[in-house]
Protein backbone atom coordinates (compact mmCIF):
# COMPACT_ATOMS: atom_id res chain seq x y z
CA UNK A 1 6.15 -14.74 -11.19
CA UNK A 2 3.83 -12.64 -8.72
CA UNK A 3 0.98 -11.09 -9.34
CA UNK A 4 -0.15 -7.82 -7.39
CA UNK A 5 -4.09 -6.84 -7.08
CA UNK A 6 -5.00 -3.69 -5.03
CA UNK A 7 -8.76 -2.88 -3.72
CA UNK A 8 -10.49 -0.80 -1.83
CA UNK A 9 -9.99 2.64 -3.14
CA UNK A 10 -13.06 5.03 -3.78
CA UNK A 11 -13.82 8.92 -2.28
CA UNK A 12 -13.97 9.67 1.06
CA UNK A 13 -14.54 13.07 2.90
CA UNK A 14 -11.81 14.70 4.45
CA UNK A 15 -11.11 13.58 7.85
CA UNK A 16 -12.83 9.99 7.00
CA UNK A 17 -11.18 6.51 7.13
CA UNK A 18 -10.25 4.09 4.02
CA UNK A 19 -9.15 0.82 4.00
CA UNK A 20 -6.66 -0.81 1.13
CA UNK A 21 -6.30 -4.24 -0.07
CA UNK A 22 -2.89 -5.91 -1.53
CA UNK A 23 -3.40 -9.48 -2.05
CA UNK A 24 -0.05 -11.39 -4.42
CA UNK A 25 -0.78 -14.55 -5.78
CA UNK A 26 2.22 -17.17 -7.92
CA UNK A 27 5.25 -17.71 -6.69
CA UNK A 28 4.41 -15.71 -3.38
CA UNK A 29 6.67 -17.86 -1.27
CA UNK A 30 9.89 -15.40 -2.38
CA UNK A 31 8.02 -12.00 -1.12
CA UNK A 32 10.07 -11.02 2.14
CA UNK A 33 8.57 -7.99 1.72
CA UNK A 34 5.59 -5.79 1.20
CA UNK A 35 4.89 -2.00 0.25
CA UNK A 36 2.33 0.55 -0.49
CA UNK A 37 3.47 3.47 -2.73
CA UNK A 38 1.44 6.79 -4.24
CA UNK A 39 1.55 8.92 -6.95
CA UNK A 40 -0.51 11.82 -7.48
CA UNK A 41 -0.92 13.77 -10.83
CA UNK A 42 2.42 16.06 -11.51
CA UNK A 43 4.14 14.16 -8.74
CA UNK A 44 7.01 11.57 -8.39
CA UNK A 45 5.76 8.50 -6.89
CA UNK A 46 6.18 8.48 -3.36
CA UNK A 47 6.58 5.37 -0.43
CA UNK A 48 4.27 5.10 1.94
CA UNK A 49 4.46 2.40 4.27
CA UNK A 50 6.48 -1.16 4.67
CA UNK A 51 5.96 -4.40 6.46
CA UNK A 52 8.07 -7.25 6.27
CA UNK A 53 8.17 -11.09 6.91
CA UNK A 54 8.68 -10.58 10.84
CA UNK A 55 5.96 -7.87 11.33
CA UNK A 56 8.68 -4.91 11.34
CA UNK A 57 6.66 -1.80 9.79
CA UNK A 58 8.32 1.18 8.33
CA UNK A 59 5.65 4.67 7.50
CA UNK A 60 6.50 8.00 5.97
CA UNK A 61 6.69 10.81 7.55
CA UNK A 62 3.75 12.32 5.49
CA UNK A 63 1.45 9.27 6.91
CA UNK A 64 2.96 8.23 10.24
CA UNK A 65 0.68 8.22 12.82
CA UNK A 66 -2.43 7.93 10.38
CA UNK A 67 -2.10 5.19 8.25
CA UNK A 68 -0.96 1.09 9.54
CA UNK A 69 0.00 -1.25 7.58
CA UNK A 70 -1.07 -4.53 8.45
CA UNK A 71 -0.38 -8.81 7.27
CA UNK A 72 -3.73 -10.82 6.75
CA UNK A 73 -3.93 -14.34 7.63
CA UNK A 74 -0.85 -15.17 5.78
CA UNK A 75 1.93 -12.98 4.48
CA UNK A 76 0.23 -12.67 1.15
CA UNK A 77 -2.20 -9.98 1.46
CA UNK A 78 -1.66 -7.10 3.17
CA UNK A 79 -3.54 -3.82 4.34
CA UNK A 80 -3.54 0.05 4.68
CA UNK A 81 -5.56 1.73 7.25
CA UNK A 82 -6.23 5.06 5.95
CA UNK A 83 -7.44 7.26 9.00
CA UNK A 84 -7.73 11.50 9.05
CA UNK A 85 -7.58 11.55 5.30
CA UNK A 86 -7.01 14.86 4.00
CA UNK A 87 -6.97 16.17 0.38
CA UNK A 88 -3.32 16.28 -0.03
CA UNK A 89 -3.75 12.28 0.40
CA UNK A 90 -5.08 12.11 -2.85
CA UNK A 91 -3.45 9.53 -5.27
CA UNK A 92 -2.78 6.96 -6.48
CA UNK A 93 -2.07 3.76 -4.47
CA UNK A 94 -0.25 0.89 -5.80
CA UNK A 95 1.35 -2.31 -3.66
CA UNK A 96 4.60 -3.53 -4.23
CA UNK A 97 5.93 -6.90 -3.28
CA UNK A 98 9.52 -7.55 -2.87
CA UNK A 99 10.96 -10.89 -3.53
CA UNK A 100 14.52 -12.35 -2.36
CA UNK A 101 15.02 -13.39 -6.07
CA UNK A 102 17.56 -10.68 -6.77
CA UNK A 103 15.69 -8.18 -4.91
CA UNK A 104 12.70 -8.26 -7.76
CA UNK A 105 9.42 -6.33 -7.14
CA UNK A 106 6.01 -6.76 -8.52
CA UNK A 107 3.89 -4.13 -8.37
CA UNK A 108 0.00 -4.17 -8.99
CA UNK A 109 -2.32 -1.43 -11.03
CA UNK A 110 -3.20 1.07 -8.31
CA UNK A 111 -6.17 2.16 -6.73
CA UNK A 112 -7.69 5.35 -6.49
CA UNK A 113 -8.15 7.42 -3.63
CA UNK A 114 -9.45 10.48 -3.43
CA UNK A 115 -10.34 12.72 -0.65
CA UNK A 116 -12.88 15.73 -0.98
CA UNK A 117 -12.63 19.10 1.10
């Protein structure tokens, strides 16, 4: 089992910078793979941003060019660097770790983000 913890969401002006948290704890050794998702009110949940085992990174459209996903010191936490935030950014952020065990995801609680005018 895996267990998936986000941090670091709050309110931020538009235009301002926020920075997410993913750390997986268990059986961590089977994630080749790590992802943040969003999902704002009335909307289908949406991916955001990928990095994988070798460092590979993978970003929406939506966010490219704005937001970087990044490993910490080991392949167990991850983070999302949240720059020119605008309302439309609003949501809510969740990480997802893949495992090679039959492709099986974990995914944590969410955090909020919201960004005011």
């Amino acid at each position: 089992q895996v267990q998936v913890l986000e941090s670091g969401g709050g309110l931020v002006q538009a235009g301002g910078s926020l920075r997410l948290s993913c750390a997986a704890s268990g059986r961590t050794f089977t994630i080749y793979a790590m992802r943040w998702f969003r999902q704002a009110p009335g909307k289908e949940r949406e991916f955001v941003a990928q990095i994988n085992l070798s460092g590979s990174t993978t970003y929406s459209d939506s966010v490219k060019g704005r937001f970087t996903i990044s490993k910490g010191n080991t392949k167990d936490t991850v983070y999302l660097q949240m720059n020119g935030l605008d309302p439309e950014d609003t949501a809510i952020y969740l990480c997802n770790a893949v495992t090679t065990t039959g492709g099986q995801d974990y995914w944590g609680q969410g955090t909020q983000v919201t960004v005011s005018p």
